[in-house]
Protein backbone atom coordinates (compact mmCIF):
# COMPACT_ATOMS: atom_id res chain seq x y z
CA UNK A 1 0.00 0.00 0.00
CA UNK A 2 1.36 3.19 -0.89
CA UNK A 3 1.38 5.90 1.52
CA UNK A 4 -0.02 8.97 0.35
CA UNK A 5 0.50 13.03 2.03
CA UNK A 6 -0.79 16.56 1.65
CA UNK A 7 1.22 19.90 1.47
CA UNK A 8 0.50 21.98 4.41
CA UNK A 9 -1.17 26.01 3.28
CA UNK A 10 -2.32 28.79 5.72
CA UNK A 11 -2.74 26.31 8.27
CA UNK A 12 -4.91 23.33 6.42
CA UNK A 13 -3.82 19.93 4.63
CA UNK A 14 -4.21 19.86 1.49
CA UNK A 15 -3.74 19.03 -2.12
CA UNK A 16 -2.52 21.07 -5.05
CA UNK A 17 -4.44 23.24 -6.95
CA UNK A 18 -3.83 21.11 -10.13
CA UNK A 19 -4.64 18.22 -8.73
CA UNK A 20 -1.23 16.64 -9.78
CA UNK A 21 0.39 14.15 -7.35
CA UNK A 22 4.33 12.78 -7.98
CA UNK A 23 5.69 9.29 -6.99
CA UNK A 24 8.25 8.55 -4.40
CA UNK A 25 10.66 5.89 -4.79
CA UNK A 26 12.42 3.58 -2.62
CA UNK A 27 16.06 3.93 -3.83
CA UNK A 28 16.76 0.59 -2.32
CA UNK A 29 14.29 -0.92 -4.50
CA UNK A 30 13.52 0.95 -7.38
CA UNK A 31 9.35 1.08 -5.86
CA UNK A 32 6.87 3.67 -5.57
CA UNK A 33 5.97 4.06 -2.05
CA UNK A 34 4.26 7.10 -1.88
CA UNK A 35 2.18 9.72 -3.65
CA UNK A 36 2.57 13.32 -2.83
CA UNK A 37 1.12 16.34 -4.42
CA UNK A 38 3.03 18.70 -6.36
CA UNK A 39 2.58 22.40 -5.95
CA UNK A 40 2.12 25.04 -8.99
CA UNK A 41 2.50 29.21 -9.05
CA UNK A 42 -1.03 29.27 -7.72
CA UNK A 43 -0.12 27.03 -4.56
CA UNK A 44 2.97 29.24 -3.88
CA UNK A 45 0.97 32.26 -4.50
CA UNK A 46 -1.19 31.15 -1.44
CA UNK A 47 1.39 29.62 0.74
CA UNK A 48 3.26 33.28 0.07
CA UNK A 49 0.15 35.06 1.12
CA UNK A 50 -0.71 32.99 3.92
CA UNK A 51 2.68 33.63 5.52
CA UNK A 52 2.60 37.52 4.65
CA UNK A 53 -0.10 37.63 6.35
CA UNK A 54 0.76 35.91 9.58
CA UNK A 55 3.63 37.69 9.64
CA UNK A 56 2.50 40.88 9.19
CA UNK A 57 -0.98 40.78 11.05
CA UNK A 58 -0.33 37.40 13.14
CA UNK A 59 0.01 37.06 16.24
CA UNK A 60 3.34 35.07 15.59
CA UNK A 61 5.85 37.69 15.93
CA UNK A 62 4.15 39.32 18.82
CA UNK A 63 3.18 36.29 20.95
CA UNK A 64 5.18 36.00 24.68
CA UNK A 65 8.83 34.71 24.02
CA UNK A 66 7.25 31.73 26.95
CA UNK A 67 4.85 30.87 24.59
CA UNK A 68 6.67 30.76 21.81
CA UNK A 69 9.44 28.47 24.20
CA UNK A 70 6.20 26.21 24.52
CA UNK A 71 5.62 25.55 20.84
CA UNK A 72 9.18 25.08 20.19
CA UNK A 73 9.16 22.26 22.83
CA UNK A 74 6.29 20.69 21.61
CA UNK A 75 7.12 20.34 18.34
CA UNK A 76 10.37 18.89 19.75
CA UNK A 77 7.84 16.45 21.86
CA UNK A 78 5.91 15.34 18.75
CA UNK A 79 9.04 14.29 16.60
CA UNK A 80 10.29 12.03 19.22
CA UNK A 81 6.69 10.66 19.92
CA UNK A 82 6.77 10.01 16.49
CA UNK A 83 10.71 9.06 15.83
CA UNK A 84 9.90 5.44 14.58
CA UNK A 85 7.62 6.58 12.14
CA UNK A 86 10.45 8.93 11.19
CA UNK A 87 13.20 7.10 10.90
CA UNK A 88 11.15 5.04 8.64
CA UNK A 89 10.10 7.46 6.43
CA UNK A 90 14.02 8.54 5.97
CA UNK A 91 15.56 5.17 5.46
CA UNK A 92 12.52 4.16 2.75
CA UNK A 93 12.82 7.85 1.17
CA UNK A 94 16.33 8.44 1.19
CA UNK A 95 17.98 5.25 1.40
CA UNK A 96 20.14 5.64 4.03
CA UNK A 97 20.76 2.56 7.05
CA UNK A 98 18.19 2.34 9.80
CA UNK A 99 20.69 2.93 12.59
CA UNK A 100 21.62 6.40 10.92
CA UNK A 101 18.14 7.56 10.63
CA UNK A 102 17.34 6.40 14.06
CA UNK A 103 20.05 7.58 16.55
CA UNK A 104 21.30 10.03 14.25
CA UNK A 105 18.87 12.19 12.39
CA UNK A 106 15.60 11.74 14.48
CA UNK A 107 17.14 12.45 17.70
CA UNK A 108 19.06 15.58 16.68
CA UNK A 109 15.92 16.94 14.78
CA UNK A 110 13.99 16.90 17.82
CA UNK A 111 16.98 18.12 19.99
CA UNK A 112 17.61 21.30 18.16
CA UNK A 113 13.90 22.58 18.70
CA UNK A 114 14.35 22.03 22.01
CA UNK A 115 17.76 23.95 22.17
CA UNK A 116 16.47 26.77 20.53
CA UNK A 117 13.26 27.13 22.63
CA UNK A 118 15.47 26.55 25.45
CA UNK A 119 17.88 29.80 24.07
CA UNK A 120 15.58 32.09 22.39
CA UNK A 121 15.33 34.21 25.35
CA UNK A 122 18.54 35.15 26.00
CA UNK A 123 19.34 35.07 21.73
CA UNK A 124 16.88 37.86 21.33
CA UNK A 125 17.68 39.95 24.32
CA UNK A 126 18.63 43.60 23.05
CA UNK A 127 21.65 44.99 24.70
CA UNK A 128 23.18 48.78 25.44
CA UNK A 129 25.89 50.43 23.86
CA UNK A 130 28.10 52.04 25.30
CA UNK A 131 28.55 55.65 23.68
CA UNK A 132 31.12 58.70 24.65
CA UNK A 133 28.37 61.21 24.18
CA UNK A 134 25.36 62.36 25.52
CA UNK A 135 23.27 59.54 24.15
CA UNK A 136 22.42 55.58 24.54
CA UNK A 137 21.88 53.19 22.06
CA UNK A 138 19.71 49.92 22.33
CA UNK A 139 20.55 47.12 19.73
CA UNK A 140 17.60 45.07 19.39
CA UNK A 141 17.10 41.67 17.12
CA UNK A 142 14.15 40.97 15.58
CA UNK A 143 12.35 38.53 13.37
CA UNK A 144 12.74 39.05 9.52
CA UNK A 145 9.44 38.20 8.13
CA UNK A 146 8.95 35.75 5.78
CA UNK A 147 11.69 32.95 5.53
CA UNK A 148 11.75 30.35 2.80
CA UNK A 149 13.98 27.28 3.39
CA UNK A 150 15.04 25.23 0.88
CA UNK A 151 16.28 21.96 2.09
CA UNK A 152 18.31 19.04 0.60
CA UNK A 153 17.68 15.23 0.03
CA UNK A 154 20.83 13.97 1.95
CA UNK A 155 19.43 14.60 5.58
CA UNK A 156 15.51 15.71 4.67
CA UNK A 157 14.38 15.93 8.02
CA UNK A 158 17.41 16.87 9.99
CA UNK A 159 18.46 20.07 7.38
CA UNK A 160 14.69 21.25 7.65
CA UNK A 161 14.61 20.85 11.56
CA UNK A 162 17.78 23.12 11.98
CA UNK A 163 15.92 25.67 9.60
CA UNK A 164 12.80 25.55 11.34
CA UNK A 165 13.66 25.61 14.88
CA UNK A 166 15.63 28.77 14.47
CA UNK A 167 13.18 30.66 11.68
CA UNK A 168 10.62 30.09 14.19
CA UNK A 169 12.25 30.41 17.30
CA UNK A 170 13.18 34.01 16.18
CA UNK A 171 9.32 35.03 15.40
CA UNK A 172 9.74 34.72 11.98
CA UNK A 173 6.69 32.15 9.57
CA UNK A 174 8.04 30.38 7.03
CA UNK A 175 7.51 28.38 3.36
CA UNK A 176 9.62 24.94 3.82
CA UNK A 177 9.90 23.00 0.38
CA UNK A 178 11.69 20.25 0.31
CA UNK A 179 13.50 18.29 -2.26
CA UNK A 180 10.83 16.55 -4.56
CA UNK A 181 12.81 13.54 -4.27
CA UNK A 182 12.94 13.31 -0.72
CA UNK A 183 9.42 14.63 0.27
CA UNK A 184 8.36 12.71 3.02
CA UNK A 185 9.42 13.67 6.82
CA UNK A 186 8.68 17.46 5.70
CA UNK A 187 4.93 16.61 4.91
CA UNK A 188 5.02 14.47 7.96
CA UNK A 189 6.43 17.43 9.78
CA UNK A 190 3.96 19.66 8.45
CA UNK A 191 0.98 17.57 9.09
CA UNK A 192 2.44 18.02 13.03
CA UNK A 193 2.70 21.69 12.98
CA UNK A 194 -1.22 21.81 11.72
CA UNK A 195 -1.84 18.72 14.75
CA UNK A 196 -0.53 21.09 17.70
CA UNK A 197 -1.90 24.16 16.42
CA UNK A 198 0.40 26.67 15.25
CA UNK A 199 -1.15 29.95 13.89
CA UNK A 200 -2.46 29.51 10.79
CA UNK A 201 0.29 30.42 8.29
CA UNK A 202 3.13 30.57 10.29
CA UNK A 203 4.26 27.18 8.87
CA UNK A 204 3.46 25.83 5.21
CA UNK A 205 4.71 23.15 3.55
CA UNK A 206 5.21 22.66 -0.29
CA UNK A 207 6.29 20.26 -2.44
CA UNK A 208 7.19 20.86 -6.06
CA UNK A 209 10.50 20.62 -8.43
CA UNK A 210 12.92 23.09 -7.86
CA UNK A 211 13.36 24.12 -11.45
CA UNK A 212 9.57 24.54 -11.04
CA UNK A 213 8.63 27.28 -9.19
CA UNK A 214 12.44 28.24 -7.85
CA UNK A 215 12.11 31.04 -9.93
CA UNK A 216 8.69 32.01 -9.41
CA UNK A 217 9.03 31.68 -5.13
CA UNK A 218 12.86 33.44 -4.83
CA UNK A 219 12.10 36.55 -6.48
CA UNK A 220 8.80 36.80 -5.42
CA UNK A 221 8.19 40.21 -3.24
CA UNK A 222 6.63 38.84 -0.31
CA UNK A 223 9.96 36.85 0.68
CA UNK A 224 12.25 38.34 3.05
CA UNK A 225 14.99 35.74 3.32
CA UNK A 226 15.92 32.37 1.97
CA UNK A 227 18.13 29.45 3.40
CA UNK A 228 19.66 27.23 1.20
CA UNK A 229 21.40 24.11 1.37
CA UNK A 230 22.13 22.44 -1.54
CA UNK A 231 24.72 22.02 -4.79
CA UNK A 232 26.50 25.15 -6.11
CA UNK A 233 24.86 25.13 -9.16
CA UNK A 234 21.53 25.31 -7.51
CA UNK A 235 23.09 28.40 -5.18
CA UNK A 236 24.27 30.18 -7.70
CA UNK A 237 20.24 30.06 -9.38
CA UNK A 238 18.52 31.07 -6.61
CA UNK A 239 20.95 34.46 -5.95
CA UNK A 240 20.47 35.06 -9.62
CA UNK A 241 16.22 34.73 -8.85
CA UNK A 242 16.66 36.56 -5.52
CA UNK A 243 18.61 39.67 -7.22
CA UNK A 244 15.05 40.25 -8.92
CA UNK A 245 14.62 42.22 -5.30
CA UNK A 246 16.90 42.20 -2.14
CA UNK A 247 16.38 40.08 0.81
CA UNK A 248 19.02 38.17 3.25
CA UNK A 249 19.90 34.63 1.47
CA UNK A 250 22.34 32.05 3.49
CA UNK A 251 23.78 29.96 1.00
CA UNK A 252 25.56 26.27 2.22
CA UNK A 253 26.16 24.85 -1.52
CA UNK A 254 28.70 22.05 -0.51
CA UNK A 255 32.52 21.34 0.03
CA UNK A 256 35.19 18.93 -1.13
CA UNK A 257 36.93 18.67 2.04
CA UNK A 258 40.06 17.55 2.80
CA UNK A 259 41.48 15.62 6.09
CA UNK A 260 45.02 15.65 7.29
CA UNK A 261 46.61 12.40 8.72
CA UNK A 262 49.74 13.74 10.36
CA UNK A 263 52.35 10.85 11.39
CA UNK A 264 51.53 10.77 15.17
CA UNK A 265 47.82 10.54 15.05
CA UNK A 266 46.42 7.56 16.30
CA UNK A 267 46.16 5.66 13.50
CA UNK A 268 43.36 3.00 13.96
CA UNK A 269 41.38 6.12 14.78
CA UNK A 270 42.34 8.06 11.75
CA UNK A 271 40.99 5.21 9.65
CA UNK A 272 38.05 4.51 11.19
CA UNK A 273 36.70 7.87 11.50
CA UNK A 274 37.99 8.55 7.66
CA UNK A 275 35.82 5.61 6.41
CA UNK A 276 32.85 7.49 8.43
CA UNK A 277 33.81 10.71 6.96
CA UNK A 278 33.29 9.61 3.51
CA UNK A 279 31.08 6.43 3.30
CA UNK A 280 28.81 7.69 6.08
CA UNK A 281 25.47 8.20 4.31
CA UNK A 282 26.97 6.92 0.85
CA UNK A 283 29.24 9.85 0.87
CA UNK A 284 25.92 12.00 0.46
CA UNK A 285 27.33 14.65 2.43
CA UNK A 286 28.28 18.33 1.75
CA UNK A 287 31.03 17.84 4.10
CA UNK A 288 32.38 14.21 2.90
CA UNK A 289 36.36 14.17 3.66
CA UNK A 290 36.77 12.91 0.13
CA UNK A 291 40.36 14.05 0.06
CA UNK A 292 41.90 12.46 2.57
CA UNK A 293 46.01 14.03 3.08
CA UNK A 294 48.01 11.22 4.40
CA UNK A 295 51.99 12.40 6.14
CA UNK A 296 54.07 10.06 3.99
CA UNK A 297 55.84 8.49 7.14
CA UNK A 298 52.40 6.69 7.83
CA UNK A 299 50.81 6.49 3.99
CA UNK A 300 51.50 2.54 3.33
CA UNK A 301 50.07 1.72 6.68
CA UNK A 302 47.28 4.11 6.42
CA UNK A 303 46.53 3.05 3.11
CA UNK A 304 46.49 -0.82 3.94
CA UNK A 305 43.88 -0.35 6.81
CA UNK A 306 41.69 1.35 4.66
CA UNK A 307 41.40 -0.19 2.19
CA UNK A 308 41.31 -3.40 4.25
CA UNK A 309 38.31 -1.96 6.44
CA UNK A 310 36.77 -0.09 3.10
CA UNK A 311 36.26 -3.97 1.23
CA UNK A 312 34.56 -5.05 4.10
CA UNK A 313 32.02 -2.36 4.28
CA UNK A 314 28.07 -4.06 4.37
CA UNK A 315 25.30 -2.57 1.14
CA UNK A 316 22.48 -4.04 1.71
CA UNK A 317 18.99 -3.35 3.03
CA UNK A 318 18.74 -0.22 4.70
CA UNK A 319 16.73 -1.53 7.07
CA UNK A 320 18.72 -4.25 8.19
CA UNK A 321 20.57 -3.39 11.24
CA UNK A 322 23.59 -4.78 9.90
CA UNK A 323 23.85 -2.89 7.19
CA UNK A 324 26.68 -0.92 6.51
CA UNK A 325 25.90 1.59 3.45
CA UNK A 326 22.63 1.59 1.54
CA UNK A 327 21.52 3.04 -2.04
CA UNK A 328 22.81 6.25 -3.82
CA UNK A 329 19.28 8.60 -4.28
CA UNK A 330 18.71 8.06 -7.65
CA UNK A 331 19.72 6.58 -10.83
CA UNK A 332 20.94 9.72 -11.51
CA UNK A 333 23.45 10.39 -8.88
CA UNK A 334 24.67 7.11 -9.35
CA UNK A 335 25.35 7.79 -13.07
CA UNK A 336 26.77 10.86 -11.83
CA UNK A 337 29.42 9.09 -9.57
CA UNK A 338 30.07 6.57 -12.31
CA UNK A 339 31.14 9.19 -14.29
CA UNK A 340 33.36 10.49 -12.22
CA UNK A 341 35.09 7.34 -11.38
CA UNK A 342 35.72 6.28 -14.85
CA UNK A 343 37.24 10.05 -15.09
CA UNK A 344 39.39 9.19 -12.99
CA UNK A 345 40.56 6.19 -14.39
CA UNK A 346 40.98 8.05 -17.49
CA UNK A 347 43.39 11.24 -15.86
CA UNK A 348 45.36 7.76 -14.32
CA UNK A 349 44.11 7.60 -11.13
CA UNK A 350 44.48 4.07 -9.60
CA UNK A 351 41.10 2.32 -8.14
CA UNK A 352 42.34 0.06 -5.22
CA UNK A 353 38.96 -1.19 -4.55
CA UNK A 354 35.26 -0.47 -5.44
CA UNK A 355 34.26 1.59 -8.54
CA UNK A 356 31.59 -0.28 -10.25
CA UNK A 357 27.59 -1.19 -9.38
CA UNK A 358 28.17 -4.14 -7.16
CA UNK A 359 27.42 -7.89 -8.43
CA UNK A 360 24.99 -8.97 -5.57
CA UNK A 361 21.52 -10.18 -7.01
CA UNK A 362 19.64 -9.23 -3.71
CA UNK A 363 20.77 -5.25 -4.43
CA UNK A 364 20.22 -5.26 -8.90
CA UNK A 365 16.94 -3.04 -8.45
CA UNK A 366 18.34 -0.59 -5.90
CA UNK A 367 21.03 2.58 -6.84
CA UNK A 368 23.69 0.87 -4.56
CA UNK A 369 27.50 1.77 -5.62
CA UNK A 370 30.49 0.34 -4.12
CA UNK A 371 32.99 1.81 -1.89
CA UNK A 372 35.70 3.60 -3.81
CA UNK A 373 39.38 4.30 -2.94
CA UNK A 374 41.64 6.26 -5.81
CA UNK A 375 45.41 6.61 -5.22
CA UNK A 376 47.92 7.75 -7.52
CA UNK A 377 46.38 11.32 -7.28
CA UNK A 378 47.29 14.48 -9.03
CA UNK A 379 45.96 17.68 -7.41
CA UNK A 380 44.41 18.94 -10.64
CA UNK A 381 42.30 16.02 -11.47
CA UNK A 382 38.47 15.60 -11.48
CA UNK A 383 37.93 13.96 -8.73
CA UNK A 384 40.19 15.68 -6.40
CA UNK A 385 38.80 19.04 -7.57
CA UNK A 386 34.96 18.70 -7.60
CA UNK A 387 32.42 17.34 -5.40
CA UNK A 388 31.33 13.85 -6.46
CA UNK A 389 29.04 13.59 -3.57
CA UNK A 390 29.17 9.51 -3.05
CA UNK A 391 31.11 7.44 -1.93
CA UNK A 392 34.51 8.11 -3.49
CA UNK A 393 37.41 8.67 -1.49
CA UNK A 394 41.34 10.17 -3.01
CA UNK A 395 44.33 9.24 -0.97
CA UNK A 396 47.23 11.41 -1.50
CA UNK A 397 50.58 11.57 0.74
CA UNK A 398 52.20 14.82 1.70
CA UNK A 399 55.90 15.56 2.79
CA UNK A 400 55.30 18.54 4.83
CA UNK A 401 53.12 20.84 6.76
CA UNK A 402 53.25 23.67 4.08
CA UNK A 403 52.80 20.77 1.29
CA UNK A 404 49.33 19.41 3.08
CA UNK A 405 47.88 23.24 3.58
CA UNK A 406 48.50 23.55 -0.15
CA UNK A 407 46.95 20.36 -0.97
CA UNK A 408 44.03 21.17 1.40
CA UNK A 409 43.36 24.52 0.12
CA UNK A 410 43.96 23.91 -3.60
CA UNK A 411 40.03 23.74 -3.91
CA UNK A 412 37.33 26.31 -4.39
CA UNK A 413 35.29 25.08 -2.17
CA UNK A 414 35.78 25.59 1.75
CA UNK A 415 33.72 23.86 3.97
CA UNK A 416 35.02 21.34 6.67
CA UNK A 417 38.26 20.18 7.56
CA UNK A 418 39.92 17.42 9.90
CA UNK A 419 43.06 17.12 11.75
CA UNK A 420 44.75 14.30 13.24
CA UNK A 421 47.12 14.66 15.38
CA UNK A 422 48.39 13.50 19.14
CA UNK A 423 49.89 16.67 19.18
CA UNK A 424 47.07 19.59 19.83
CA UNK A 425 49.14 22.49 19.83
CA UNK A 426 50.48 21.66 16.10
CA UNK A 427 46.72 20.76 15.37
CA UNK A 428 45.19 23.75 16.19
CA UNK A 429 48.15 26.03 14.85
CA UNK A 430 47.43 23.78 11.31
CA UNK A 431 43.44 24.54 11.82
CA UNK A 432 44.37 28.50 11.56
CA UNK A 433 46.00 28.21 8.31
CA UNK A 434 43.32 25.95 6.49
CA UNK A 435 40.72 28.16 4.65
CA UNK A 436 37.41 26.19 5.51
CA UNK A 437 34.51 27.25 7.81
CA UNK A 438 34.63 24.22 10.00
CA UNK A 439 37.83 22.35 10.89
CA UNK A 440 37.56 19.18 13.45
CA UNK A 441 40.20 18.07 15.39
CA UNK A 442 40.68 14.60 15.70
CA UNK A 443 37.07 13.87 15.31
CA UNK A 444 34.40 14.30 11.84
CA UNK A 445 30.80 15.34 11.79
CA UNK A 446 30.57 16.36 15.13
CA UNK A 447 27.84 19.51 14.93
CA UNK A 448 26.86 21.29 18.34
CA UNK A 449 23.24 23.56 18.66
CA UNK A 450 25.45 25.51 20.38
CA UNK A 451 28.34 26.33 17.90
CA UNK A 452 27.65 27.66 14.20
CA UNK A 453 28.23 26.05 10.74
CA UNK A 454 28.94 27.07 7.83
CA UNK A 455 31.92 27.61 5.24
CA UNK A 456 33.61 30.14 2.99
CA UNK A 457 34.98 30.56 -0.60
CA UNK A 458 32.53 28.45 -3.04
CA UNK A 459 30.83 26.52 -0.28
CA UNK A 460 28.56 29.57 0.52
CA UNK A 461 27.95 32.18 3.24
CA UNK A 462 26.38 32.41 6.33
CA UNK A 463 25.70 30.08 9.22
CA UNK A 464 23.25 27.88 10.84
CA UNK A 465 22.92 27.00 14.52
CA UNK A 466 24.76 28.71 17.73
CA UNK A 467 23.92 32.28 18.39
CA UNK A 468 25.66 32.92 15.40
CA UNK A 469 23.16 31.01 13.60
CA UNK A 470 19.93 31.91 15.11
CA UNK A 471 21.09 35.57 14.13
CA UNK A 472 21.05 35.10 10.73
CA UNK A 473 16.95 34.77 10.84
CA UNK A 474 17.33 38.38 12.75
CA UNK A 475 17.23 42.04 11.94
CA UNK A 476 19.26 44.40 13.69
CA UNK A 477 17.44 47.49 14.79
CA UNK A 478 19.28 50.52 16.53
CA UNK A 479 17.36 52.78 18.52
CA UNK A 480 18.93 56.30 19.77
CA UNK A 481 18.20 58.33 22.53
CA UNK A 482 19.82 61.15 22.63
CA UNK A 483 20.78 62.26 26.68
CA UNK A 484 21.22 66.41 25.85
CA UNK A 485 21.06 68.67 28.94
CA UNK A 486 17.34 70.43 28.22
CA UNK A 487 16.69 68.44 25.59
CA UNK A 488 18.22 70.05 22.78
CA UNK A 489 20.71 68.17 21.09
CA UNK A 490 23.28 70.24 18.48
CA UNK A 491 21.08 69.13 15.88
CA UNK A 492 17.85 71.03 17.27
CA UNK A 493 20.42 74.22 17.11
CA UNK A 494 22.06 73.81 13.78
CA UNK A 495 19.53 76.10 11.94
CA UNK A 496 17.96 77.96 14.66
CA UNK A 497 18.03 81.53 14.23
């Protein structure tokens, strides 16, 4: 039986307009599992208006900060009273393992509502300036207005929970589309916020093909921000639609990150977390250590327990707990990564294991791709240079410090970074001279509520989470009072006659 949702507009479930409804597939299997309606111009034209209106006539923005606190937790509430039905919904929609979806991505969705409503408070406190005049000055965040987020397939529900919790927490209402191949938790999620009552319109939920209505909703009038995550191609789209009029955009449009193996890391560690730092969610991930730096004292070794440990990685079933790695999305991304690992072939990079659709019967309908190691790597091939995003890794060996920065920043994009290193002195003086947004030490993927993301160069602007974050989906207004003895400041004077 095929599940079937509605989008979520000014408060109600419901269908589109046109009546037309878009299959979901299983990328595991190749099935349909779900039909979903697909939004047109006149469905964003309502969605737009609903949240206008909230905003701008709501009660929303003006409600107490402790009530606001209380819809933020219960939201939070209703994800994990509903986290098996989640994590279902993300392993059958986007393929990835069961354990992932289940003590990764549900829990952390549901945690960063609660951090926020937890934070808003003191986030949105104004605060004096101090001024060497007779005068004050009050700084004083507030919301933005209407916030569209625009969120990726790789981690559907996760991505849009970070978005959400701080849009709302900051009093602003927002449009949430989601990828149309990865659908699912957002209309779930919607179909919540209508459950526990939100104002009408300070939530909707569409669902539609970016290449769609992208145009039509970015440079539409009644937006006042938009949040992106997504590929750099798509980024670089929606600034051209937003330019149409101005409004805040934060842009996170990938990375091709690079880890650095010096000689006296731990090793076993090293590997381990470098096979999670690119095979982790089929290497779906904006920041995916594809280029992993290896100090030549250690490369051989390093090289031999990866590889080892990469061959012996599980596909299968994303539901089965044993599994390991599951599909790619699509045919398409998997035709995508194909092509870049015959590329690489073809430049004369060496495959030491993976590289081709794997042989197993039980997986021939699903998008599954094997675990790929290249060696032999020159800095100004293909798939050093651009993101693949799958499971691909390059090993290359460096010599020196100076050599490895090089390597490591050779790149336009600059998004994430890891160090290895016993030594955290030399690790953190290394972290200051690599040009990337986020740079790990001796750990990947760790992200904190409390500390913001986000990179630099070609992997975007702007960040999401810590105060830093929650920011972002702020205005800062600065109010004057000026202190003059009598009440007449030199400007009251300057033409008095």
């Amino acid at each position: 039986m095929k599940l079937e949702y509605q989008m979520l507009i000014d408060g109600n479930l419901c269908e589109g307009r046109s009546g037309r409804r878009d299959k979901v597939i299983n990328p595991a299997n190749g099935q349909v599992i779900a039909q979903v309606p697909l939004a047109d111009k006149e469905d964003v034209e309502l969605a737009l208006g609903a949240a206008r209106c909230a905003f701008d006539k709501g009660e929303w923005p003006k409600i107490s900060l402790a009530k606001r606190k209380d819809y933020l937790l219960e939201i939070s509430k209703a994800i994990l009273d509903n986290a098996a039905e989640f994590a279902q919904l993300e392993t059958q929609n986007a393929g990835k393992p069961i354990k992932e979806s289940t003590f990764m991505d549900i829990p952390s969705s549901a945690k960063t509502f609660e951090y926020f409503a937890h934070n808003l408070k003191r986030y949105l406190k104004g605060r004096k300036v101090e001024l060497e005049s007779c005068a004050e000055s009050f700084l004083y965040p507030e919301p933005r207005g209407v916030v569209v987020l625009i969120v990726p397939w790789n981690y559907p529900l996760l991505i849009a929970c970070w978005k959400m919790a701080q849009a709302l927490a900051a009093g602003n209402t927002i449009i949430l589309k989601p990828s149309s191949s990865t659908p699912l938790s957002a209309l779930k999620l919607g179909a919540i916020m209508q459950k526990i009552g939100l104002p009408k319109g300070v939530v909707n939920v569409i669902n539609a093909p970016g290449i769609e209505i992208g145009s039509y909703l970015c440079s539409n009038s009644k937006v006042d921000m938009i949040s992106f995550t997504g590929s750099k191609e798509a980024g670089e789209q929606i600034m051209s639609f937003a330019s149409k009029n101005i409004k805040k955009l934060i842009m996170e449009l990938g990375g091709k990150s690079a880890s650095i193996i010096l000689a006296d890391c731990d090793i076993e560690a090293a590997v381990n977390a470098s096979l999670c730092s690119i095979f982790l969610n089929q290497g779906q991930m904006c920041t995916a250590m594809s280029r992993i730096l290896v100090e030549k004292k250690i490369y051989e070794e390093f090289r031999k327990q990866f590889v080892e440990k990469a061959k012996r990685i599980k596909l299968g079933d994303p539901f089965n707990p044993e599994t390991q790695m599951g599909p790619l999305i699509s045919s398409g991304q998997r035709e995508k990564v194909i092509s870049y690992a015959k590329e690489g072939e073809r430049e004369g990079a060496e495959v030491l294991c993976g590289g081709k659709i794997p042989k197993d019967p039980k997986l021939k309908n699903g998008f599954f791709f094997e675990p790929t190691v290249f060696v032999n790597i020159k800095p100004e091939m293909k798939i050093f240079q651009e993101e693949i995003f799958g499971p691909v890794a390059c090993l290359s060996e460096f010599s020196s410090i100076s050599q490895a920065v090089e390597l490591a920043n050779n790149n336009s994009f600059g998004l994430a970074c890891s160090i290895w290193s016993q030594d955290l002195e030399k690790a953190k003086k290394l972290s200051m001279q690599i040009n990337a947004g986020v740079i790990w030490i001796n750990t990947y993927g760790s992200f904190y509520n409390e500390a913001p993301y986000g990179g630099f160069k070609g992997s975007g602007f702007g960040k999401e989470l810590g105060r830093e974050g929650f920011l972002e989906y702020t205005r800062l207004k600065h109010v004057n009072c000026d202190l003059s003895e009598g009440g007449k400041p030199l400007v009251s004077q300057w033409y008095a006659f």
